[in-house]
Protein backbone atom coordinates (compact mmCIF):
# COMPACT_ATOMS: atom_id res chain seq x y z
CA UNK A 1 -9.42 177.95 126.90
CA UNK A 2 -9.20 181.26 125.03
CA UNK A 3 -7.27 179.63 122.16
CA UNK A 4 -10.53 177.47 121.51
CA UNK A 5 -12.50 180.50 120.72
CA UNK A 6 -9.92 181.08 117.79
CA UNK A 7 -9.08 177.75 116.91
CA UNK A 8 -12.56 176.18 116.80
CA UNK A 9 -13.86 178.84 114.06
CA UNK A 10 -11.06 178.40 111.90
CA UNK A 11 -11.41 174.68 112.24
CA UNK A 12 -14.79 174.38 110.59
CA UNK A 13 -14.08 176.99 107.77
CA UNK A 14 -11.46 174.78 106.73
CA UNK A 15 -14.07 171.85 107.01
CA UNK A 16 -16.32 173.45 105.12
CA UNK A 17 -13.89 174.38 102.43
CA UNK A 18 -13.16 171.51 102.05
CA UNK A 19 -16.95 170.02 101.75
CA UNK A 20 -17.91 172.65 99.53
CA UNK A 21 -15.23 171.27 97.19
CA UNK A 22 -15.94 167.98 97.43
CA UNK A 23 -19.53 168.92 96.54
CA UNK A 24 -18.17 171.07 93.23
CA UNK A 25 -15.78 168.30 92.10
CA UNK A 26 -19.02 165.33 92.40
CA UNK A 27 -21.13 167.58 91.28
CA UNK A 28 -18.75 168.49 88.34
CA UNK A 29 -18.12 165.12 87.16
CA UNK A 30 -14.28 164.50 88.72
CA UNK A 31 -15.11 161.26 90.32
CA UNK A 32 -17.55 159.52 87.37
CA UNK A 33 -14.71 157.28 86.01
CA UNK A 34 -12.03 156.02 88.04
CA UNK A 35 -10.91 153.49 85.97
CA UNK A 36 -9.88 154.87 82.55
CA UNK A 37 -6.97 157.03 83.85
CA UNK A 38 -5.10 153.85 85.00
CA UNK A 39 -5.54 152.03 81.66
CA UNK A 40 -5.20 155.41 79.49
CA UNK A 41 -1.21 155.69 80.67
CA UNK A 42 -0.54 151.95 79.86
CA UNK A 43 -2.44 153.32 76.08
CA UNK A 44 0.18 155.43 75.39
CA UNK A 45 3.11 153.68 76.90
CA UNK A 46 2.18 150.92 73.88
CA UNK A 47 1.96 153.74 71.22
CA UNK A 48 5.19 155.07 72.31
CA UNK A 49 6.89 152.08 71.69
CA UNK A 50 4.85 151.29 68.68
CA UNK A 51 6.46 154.44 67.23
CA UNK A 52 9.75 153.13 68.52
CA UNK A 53 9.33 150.32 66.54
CA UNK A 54 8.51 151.86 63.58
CA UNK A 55 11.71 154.01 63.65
């Protein structure tokens, strides 16, 4: 029962460490575009073997 009064405590500062950066990385932009990191590494595996071609 004692271990509760330690555990519990540490429990929600971890929670709330980790809702507080949640908060700063929507509030920061992060999470605006989720799609143009997938299609930007297909961009430059085509420009890397454009340049392979050229060679």
């Amino acid at each position: 029962m004692s271990v509760l009064y330690l555990a519990l405590p540490i429990a929600l500062a971890v929670a709330s460490v980790a809702v507080a950066a949640f908060i700063w990385s929507v509030r920061d932009g992060q999470l605006d575009d989720l799609d143009t990191p997938a299609i930007r590494i297909l961009e430059e595996d085509r420009h890397c073997s454009q340049e392979r071609a050229q060679k």
